[in-house]
N, C-alpha and C. Protein backbone atom coordinates (compact mmCIF):
# COMPACT_ATOMS: atom_id res chain seq x y z
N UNK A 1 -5.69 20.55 5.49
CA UNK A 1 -4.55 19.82 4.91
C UNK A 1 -5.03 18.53 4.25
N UNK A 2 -4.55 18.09 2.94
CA UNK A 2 -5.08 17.09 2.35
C UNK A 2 -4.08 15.71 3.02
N UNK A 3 -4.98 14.87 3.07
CA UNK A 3 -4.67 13.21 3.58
C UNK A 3 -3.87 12.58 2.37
N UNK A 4 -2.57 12.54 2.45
CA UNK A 4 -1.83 11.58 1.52
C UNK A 4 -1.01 10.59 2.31
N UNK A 5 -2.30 9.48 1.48
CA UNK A 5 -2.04 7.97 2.66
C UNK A 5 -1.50 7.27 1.92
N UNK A 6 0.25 7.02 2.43
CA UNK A 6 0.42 5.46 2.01
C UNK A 6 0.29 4.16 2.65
N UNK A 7 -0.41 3.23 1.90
CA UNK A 7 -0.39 2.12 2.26
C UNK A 7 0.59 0.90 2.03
N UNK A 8 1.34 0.42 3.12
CA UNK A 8 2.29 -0.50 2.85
C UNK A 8 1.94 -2.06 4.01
N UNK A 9 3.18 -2.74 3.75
CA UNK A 9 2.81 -4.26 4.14
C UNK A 9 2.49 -5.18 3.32
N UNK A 10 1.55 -6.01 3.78
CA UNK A 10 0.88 -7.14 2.62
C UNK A 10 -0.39 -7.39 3.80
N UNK A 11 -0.98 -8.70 2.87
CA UNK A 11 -1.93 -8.93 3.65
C UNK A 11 -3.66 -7.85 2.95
N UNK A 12 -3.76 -7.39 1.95
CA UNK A 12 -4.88 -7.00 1.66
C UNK A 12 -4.63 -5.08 1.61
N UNK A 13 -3.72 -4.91 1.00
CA UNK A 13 -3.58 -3.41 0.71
C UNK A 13 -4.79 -3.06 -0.08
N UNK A 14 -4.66 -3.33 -1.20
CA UNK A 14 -5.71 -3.07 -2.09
C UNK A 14 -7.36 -2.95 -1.43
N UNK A 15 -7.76 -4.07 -1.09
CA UNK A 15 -8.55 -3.25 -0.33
C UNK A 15 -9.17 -2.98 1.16
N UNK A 16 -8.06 -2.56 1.08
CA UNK A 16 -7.90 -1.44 2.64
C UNK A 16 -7.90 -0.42 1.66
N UNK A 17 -7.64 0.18 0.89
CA UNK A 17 -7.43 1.30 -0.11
C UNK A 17 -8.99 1.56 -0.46
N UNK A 18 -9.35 0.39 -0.76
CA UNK A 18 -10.86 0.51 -1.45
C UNK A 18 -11.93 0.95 -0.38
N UNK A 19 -11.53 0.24 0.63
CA UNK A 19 -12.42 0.60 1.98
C UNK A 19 -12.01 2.50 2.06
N UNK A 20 -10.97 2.71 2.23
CA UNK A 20 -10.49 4.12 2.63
C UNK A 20 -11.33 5.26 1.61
N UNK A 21 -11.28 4.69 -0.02
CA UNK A 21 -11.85 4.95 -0.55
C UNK A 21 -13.99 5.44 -0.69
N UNK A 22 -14.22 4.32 -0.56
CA UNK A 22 -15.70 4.57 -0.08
C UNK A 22 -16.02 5.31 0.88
N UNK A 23 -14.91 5.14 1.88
CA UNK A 23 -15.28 6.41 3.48
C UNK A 23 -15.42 7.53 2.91
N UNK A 24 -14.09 7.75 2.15
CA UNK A 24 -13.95 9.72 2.27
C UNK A 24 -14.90 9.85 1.16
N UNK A 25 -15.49 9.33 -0.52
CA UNK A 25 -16.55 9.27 -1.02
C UNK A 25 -17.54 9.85 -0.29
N UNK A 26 -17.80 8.79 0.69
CA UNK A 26 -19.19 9.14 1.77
C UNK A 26 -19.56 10.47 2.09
N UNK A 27 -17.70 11.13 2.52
CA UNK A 27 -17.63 12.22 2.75
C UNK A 27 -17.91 13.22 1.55
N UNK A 28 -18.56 13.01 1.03
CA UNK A 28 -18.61 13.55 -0.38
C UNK A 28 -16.74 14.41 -0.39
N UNK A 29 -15.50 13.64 -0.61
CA UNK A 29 -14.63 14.08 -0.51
C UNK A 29 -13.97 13.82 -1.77
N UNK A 30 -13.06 14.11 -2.59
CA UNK A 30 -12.51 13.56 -3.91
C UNK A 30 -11.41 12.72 -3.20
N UNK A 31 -11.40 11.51 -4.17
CA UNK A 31 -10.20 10.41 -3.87
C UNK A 31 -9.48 10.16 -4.96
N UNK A 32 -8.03 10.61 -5.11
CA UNK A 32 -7.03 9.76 -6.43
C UNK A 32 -6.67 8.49 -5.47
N UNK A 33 -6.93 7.64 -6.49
CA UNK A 33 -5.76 6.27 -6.04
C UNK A 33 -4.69 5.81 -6.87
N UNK A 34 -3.65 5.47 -6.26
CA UNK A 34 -2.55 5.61 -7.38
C UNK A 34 -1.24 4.32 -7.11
N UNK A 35 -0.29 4.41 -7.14
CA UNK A 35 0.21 3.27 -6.50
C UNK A 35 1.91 4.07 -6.94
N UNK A 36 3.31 4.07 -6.42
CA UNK A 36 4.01 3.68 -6.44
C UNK A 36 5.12 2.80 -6.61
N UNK A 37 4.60 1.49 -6.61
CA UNK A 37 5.31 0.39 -7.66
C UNK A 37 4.69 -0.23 -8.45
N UNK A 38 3.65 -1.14 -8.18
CA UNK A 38 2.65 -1.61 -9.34
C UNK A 38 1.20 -2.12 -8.51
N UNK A 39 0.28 -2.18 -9.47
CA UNK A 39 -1.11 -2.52 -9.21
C UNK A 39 -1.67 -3.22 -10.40
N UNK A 40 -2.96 -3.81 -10.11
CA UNK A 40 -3.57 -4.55 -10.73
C UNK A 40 -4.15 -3.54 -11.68
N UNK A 41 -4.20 -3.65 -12.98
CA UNK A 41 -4.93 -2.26 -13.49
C UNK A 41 -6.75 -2.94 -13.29
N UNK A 42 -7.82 -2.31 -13.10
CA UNK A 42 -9.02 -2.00 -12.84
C UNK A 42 -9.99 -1.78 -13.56
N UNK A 43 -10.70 -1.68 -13.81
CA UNK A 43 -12.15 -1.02 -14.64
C UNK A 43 -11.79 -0.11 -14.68
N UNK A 44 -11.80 0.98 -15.29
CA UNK A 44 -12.06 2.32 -15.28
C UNK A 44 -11.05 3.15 -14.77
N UNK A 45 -9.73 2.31 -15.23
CA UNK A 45 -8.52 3.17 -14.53
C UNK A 45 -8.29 4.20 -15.60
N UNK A 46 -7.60 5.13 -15.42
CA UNK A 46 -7.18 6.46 -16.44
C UNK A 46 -5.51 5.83 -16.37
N UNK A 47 -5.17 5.49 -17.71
CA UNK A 47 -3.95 5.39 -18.10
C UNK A 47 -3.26 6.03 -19.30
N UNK A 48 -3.91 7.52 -18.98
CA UNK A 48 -4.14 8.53 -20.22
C UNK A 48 -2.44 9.45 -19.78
N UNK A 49 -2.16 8.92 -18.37
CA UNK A 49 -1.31 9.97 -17.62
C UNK A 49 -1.18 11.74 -18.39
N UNK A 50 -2.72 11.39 -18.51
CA UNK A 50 -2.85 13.20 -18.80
C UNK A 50 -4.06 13.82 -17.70
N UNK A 51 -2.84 15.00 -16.97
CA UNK A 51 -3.37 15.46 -16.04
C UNK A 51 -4.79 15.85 -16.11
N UNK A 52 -5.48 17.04 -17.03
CA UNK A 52 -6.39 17.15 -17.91
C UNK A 52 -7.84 16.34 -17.96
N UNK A 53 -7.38 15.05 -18.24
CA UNK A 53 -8.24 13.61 -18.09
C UNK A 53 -8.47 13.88 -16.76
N UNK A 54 -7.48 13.40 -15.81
CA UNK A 54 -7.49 12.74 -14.50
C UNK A 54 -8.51 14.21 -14.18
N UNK A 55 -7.94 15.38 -13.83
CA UNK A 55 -8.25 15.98 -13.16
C UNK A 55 -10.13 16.50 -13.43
N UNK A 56 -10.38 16.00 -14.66
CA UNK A 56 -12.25 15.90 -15.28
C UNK A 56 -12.49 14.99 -14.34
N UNK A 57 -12.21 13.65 -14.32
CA UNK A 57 -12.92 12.86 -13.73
C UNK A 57 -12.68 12.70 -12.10
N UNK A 58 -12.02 13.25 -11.69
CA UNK A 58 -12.16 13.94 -10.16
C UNK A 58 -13.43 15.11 -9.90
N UNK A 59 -13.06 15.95 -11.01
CA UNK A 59 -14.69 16.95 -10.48
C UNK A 59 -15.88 16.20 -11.38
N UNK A 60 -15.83 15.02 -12.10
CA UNK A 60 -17.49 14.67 -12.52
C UNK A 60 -17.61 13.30 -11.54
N UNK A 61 -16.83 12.93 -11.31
CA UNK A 61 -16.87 11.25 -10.87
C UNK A 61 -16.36 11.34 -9.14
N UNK A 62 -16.00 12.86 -8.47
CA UNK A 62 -15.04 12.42 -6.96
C UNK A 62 -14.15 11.66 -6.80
N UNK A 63 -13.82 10.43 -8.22
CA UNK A 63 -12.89 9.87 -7.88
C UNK A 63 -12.21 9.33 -9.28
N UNK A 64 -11.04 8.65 -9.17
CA UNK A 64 -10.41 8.65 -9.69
C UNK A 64 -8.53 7.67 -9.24
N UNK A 65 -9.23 6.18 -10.31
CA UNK A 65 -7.61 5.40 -9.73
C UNK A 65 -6.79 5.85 -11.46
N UNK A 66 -5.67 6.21 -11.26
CA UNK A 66 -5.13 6.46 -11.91
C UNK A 66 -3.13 5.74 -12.36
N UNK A 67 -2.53 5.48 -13.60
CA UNK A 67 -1.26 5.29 -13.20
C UNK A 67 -1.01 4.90 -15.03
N UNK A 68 0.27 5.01 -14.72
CA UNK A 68 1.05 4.63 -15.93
C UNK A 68 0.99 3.08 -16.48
N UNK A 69 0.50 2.58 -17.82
CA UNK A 69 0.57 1.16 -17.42
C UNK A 69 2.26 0.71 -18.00
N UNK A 70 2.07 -0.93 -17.29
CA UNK A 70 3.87 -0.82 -17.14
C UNK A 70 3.86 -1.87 -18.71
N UNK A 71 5.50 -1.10 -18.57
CA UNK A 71 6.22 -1.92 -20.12
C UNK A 71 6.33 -3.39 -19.65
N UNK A 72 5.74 -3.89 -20.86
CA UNK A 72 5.59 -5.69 -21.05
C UNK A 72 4.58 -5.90 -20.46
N UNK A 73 3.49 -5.47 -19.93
CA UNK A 73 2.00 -5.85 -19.62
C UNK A 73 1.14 -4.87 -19.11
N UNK A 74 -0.28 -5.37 -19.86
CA UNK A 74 -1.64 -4.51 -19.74
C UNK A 74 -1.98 -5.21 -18.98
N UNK A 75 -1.88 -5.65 -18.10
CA UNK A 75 -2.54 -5.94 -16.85
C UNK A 75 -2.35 -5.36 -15.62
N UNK A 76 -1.41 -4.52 -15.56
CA UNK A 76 -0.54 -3.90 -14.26
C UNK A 76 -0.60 -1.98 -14.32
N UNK A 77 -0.71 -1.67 -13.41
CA UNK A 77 0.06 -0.04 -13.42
C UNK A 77 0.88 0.15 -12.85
N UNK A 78 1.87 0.81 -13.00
CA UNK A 78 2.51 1.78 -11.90
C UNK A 78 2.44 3.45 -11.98
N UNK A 79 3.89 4.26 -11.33
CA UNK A 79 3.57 5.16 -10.69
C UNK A 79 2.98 6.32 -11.67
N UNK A 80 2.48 7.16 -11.60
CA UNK A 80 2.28 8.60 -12.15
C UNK A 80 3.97 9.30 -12.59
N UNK A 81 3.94 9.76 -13.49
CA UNK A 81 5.30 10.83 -13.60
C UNK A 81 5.01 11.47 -12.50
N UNK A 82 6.00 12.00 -11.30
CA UNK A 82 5.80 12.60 -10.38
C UNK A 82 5.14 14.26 -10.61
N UNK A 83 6.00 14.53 -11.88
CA UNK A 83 5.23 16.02 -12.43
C UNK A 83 3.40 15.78 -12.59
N UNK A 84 3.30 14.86 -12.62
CA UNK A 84 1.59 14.85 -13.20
C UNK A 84 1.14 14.43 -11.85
N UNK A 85 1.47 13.56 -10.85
CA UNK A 85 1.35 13.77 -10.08
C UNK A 85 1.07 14.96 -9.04
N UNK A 86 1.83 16.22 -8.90
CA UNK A 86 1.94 16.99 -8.51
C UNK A 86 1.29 18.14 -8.76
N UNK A 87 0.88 17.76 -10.12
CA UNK A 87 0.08 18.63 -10.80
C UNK A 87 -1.51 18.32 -10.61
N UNK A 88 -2.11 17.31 -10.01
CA UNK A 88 -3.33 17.02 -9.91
C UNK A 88 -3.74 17.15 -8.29
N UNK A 89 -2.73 17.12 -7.60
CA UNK A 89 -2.67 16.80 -6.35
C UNK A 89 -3.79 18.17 -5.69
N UNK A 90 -3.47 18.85 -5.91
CA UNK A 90 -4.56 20.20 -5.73
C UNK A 90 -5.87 20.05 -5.50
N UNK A 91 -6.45 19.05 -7.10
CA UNK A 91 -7.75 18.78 -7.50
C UNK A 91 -8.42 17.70 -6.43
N UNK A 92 -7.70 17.05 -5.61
CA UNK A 92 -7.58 15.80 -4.60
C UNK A 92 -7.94 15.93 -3.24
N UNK A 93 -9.14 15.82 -2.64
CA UNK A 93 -8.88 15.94 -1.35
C UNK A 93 -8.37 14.83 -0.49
N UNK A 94 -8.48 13.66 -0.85
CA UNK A 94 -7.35 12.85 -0.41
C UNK A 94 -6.98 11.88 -1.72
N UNK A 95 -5.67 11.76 -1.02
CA UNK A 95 -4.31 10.80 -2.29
C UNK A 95 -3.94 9.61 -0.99
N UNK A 96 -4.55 8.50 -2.14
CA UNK A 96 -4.10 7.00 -1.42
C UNK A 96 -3.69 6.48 -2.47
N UNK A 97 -2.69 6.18 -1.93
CA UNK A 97 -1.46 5.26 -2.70
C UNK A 97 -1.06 4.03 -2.07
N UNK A 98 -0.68 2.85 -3.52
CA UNK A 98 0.11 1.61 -2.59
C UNK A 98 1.03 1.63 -2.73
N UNK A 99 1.86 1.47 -1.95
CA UNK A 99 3.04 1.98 -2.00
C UNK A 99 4.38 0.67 -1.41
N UNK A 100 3.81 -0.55 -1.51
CA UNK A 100 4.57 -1.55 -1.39
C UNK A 100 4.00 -3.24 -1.94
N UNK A 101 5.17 -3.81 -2.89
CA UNK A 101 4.92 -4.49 -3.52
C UNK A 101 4.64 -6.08 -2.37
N UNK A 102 3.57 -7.25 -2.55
CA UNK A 102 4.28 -8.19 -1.88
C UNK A 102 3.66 -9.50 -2.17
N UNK A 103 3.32 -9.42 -3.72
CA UNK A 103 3.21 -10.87 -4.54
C UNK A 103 1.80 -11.56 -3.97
N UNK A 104 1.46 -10.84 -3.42
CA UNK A 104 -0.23 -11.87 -2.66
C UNK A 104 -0.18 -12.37 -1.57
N UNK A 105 1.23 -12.36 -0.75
CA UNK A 105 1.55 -13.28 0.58
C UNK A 105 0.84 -12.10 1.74
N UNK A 106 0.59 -12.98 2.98
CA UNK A 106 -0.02 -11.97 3.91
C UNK A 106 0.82 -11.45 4.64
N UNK A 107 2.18 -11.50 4.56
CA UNK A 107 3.27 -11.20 5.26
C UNK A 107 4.56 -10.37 4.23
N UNK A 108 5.37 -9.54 4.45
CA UNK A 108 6.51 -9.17 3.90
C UNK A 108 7.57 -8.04 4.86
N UNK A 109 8.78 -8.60 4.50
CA UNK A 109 10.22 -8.26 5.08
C UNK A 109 10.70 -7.05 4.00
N UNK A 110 10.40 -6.41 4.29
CA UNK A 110 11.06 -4.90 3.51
C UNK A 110 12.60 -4.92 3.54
N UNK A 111 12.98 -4.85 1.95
CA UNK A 111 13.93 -4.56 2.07
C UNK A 111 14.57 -3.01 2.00
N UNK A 112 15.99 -2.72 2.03
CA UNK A 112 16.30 -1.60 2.68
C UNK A 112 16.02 -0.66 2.07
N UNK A 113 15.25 -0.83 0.83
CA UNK A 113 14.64 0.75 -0.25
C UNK A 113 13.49 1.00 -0.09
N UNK A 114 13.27 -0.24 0.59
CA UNK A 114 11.54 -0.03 0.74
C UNK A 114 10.49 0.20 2.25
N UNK A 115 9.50 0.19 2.06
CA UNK A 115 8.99 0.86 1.68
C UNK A 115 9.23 2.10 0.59
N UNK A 116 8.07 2.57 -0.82
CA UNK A 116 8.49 3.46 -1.95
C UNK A 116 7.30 4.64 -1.05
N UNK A 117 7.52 5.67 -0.63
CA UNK A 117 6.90 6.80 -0.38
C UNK A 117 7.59 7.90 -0.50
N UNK A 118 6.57 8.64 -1.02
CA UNK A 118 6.77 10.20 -1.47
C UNK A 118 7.33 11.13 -0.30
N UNK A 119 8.03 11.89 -0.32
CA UNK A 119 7.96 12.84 1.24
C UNK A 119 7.24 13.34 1.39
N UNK A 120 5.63 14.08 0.36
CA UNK A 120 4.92 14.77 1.18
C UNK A 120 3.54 13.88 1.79
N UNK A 121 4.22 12.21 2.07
CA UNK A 121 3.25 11.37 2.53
C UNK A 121 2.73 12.30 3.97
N UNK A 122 1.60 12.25 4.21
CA UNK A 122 1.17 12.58 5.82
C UNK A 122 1.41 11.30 6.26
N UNK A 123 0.73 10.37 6.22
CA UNK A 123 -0.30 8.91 7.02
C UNK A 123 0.34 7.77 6.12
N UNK A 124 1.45 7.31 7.07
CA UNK A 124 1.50 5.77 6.69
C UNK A 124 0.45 4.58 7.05
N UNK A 125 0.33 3.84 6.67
CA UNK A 125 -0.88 2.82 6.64
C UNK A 125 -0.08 1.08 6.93
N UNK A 126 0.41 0.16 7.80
CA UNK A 126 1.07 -0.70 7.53
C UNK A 126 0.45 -1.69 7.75
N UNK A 127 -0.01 -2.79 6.65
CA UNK A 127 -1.06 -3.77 6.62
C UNK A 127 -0.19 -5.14 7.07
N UNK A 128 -0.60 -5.50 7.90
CA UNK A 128 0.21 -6.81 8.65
C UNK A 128 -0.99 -8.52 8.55
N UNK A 129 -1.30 -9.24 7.67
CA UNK A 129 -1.66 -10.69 7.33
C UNK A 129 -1.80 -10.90 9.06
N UNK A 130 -2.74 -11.58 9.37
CA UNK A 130 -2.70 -12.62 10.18
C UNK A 130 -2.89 -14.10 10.14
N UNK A 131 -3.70 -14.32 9.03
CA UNK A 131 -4.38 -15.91 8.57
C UNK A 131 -3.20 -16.80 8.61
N UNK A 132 -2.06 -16.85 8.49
CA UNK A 132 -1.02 -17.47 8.11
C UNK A 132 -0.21 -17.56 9.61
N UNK A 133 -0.91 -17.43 10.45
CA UNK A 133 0.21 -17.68 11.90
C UNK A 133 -0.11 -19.23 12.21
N UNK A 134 1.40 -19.89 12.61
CA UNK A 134 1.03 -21.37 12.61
C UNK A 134 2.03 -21.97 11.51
N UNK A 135 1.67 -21.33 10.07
CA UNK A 135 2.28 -21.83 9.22
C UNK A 135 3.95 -21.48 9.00
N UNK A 136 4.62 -22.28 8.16
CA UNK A 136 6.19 -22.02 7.94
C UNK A 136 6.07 -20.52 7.83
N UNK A 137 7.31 -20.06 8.05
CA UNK A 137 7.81 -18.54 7.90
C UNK A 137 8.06 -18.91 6.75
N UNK A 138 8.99 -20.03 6.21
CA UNK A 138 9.77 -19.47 4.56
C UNK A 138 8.77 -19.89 3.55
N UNK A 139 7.27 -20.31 4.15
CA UNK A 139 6.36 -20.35 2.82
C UNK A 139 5.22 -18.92 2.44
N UNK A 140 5.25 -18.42 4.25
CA UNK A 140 3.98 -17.38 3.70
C UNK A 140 4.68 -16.04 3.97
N UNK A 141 6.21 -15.80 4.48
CA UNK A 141 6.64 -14.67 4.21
C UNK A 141 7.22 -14.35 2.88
N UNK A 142 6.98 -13.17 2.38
CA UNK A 142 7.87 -12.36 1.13
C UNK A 142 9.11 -11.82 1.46
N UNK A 143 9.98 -12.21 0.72
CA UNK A 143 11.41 -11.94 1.02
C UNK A 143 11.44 -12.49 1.77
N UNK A 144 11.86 -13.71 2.71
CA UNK A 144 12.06 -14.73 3.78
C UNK A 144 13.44 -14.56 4.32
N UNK A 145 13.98 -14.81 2.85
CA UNK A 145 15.36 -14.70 2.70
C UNK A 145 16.28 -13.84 3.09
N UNK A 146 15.72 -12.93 2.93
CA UNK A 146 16.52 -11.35 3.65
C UNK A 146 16.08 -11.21 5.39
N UNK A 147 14.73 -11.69 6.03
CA UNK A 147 14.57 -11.58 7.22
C UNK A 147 15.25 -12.53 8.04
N UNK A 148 15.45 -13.80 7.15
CA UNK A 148 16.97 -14.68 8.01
C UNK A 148 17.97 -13.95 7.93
N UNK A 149 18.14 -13.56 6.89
CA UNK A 149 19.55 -13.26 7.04
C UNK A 149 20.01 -11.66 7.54
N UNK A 150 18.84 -10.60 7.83
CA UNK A 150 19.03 -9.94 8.71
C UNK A 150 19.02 -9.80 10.35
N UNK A 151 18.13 -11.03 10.40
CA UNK A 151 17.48 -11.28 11.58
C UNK A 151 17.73 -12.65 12.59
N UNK A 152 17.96 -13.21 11.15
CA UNK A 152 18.28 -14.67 11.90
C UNK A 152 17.05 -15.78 11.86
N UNK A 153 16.06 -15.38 11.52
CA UNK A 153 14.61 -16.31 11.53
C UNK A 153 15.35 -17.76 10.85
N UNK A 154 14.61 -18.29 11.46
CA UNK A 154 15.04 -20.17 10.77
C UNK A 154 13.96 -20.64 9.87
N UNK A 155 14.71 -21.36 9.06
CA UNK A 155 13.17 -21.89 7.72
C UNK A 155 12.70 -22.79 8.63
N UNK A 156 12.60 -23.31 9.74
CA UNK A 156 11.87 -24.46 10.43
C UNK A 156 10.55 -23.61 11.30
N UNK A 157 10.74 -22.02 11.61
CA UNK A 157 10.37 -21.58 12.66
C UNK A 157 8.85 -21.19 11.91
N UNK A 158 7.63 -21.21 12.57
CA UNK A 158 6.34 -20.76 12.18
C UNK A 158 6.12 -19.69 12.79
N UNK A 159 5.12 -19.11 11.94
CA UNK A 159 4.61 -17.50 12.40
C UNK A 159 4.03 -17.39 13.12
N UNK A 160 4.49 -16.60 14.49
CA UNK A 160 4.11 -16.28 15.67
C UNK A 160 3.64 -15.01 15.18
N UNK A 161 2.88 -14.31 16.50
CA UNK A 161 2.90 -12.91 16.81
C UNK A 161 4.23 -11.87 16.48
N UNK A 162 5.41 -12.70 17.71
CA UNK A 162 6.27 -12.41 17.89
C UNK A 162 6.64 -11.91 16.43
N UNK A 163 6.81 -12.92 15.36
CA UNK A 163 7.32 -12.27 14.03
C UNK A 163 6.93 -11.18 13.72
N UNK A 164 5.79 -11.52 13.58
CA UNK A 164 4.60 -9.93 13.02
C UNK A 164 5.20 -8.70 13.45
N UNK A 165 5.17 -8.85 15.03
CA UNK A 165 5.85 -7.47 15.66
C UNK A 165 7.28 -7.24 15.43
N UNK A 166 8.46 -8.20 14.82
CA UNK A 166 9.45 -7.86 13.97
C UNK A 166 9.42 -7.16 12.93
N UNK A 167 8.54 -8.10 12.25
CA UNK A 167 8.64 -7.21 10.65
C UNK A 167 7.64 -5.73 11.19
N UNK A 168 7.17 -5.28 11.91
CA UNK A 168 6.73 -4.18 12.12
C UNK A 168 7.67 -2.95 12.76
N UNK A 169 8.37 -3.72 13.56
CA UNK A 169 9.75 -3.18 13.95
C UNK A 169 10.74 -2.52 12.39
N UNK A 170 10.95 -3.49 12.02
CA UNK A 170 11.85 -3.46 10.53
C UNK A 170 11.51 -2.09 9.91
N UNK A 171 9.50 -2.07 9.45
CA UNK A 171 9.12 -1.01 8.93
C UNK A 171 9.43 0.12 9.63
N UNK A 172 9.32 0.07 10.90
CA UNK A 172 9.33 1.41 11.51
C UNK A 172 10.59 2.09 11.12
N UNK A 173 12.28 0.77 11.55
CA UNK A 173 13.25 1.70 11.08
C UNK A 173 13.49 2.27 9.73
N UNK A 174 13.06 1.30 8.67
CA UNK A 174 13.11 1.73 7.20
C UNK A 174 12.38 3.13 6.99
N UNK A 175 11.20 3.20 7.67
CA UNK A 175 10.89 4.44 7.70
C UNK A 175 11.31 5.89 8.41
N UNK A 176 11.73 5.69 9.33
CA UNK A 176 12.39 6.33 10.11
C UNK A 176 14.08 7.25 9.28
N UNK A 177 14.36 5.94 8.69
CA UNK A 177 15.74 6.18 7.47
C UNK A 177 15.66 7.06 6.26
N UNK A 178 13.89 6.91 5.82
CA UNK A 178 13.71 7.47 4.83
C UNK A 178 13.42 8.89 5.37
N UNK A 179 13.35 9.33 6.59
CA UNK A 179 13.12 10.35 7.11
C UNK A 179 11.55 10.88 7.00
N UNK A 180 10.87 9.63 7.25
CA UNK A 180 9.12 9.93 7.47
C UNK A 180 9.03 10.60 8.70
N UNK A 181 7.95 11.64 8.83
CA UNK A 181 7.41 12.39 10.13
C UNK A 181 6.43 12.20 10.14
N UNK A 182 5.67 11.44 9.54
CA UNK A 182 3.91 11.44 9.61
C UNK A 182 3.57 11.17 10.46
N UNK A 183 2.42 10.74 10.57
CA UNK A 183 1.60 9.38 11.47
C UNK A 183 1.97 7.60 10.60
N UNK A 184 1.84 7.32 11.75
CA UNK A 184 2.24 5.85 11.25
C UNK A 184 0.75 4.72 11.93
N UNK A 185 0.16 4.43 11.50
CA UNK A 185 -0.92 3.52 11.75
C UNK A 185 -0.64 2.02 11.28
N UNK A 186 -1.24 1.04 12.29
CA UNK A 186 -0.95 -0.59 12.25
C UNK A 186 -2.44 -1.01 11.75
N UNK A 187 -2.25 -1.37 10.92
CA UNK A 187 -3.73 -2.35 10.47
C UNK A 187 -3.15 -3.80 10.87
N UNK A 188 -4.05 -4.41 11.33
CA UNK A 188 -4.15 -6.27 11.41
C UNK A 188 -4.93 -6.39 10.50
N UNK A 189 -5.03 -7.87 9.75
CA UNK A 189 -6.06 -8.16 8.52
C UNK A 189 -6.10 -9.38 9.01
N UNK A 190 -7.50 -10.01 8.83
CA UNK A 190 -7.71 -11.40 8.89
C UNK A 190 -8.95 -11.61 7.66
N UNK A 191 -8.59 -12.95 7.38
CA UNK A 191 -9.78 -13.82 6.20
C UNK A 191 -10.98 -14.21 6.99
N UNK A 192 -12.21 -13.76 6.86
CA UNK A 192 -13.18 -14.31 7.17
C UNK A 192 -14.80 -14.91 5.82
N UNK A 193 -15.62 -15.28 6.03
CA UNK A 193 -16.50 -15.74 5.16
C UNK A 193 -16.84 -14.42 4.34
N UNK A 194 -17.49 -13.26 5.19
CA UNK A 194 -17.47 -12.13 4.33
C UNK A 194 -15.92 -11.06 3.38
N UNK A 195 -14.63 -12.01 3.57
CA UNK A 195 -13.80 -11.16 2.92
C UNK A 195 -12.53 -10.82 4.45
N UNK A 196 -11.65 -9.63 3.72
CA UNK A 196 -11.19 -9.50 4.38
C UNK A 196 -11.36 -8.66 5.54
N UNK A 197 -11.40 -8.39 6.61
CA UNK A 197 -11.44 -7.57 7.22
C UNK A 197 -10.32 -6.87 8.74
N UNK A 198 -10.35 -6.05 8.57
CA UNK A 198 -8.98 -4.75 9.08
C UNK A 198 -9.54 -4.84 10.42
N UNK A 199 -8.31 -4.79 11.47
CA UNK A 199 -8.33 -4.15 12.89
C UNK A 199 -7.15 -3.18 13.26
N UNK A 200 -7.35 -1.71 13.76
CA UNK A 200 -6.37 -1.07 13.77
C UNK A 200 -5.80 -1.29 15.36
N UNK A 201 -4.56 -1.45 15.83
CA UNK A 201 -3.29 -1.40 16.45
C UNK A 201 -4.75 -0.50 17.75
């Protein structure tokens, strides 16, 4: 069965993607990377959204980030037409996708559409910031605004643990709504001298 991982949260999606990436590589395995709402476009991204393309440079290259670039800027991608999508998915032994937007902050409050995942996701991925505990909630969370006012958080209150394991709570039900059955995996992220680096739950 092929691995279609989404990655959501904040706090260093991108590369947690890149890391995921080099593993299954290793594995001499093919990797699309793709995204669901938007991404940074890359070196060597295919924004040809022709299946054709994509699916050459999966059997010469193993890999392959791919996406539509978005109206009003070449700097960004988003999603695949789901048909072209679907249509390459074959050629793929694993599909990692980002699949939640959250402005660069190491923290974010999903609102009720989001998490964006496909149904035939297997493996959710949920990237949770730590560097920022200590500091205000209403400066280093995304969407702040909606976790007061679903939750009640105060703009005076700083980021505990305790929060973290809210907004992880939050994801679970949003996902749960969207009617995910996968696996669900917790990444922690922290900033260190060499970069970022992941601890899983």
């Amino acid at each position: 069965m092929k691995n279609i991982i989404s990655v959501i949260g904040a706090g260093g999606k991108t590369s947690l993607l890149h890391k995921m990436s080099d593993y299954y590589l290793g594995k001499k395995e093919t990797v699309l990377l793709t995204t669901t709402t938007h991404m940074m476009l890359e070196k060597d991204t295919d924004i040809s959204c022709d299946i054709f393309s994509i699916i050459e440079r999966l059997k010469n290259d193993k890999y392959c980030m791919a996406g539509k670039i978005c109206d009003g800027s070449n700097k960004k991608i988003q999603a695949l037409p789901l048909e072209i999508l679907k249509g390459i998915m074959p050629y793929a032994d694993n599909i990692l996708i980002e699949a939640d937007g959250a402005k660069h902050y190491s923290l974010k409050y999903p609102l009720e559409s989001e998490p964006v995942i496909f149904e035939f996701t297997t493996d959710v991925y949920l990237v949770l910031g730590l560097w920022d505990i200590g500091k205000y909630c209403k400066d280093v969370i995304f969407r702040f605004e909606d976790m007061s006012f679903e939750i009640g958080t105060k703009a005076d209150e700083k980021v505990t643990f305790e929060h973290i394991k809210q907004i992880q709570e939050v994801y679970e039900k949003r996902l749960r709504k969207l009617g995910f059955k996968g696996k669900m995996h917790y990444i922690y992220s922290k900033k260190t001298d060499d970069g970022i680096v992941f601890l899983k739950e």
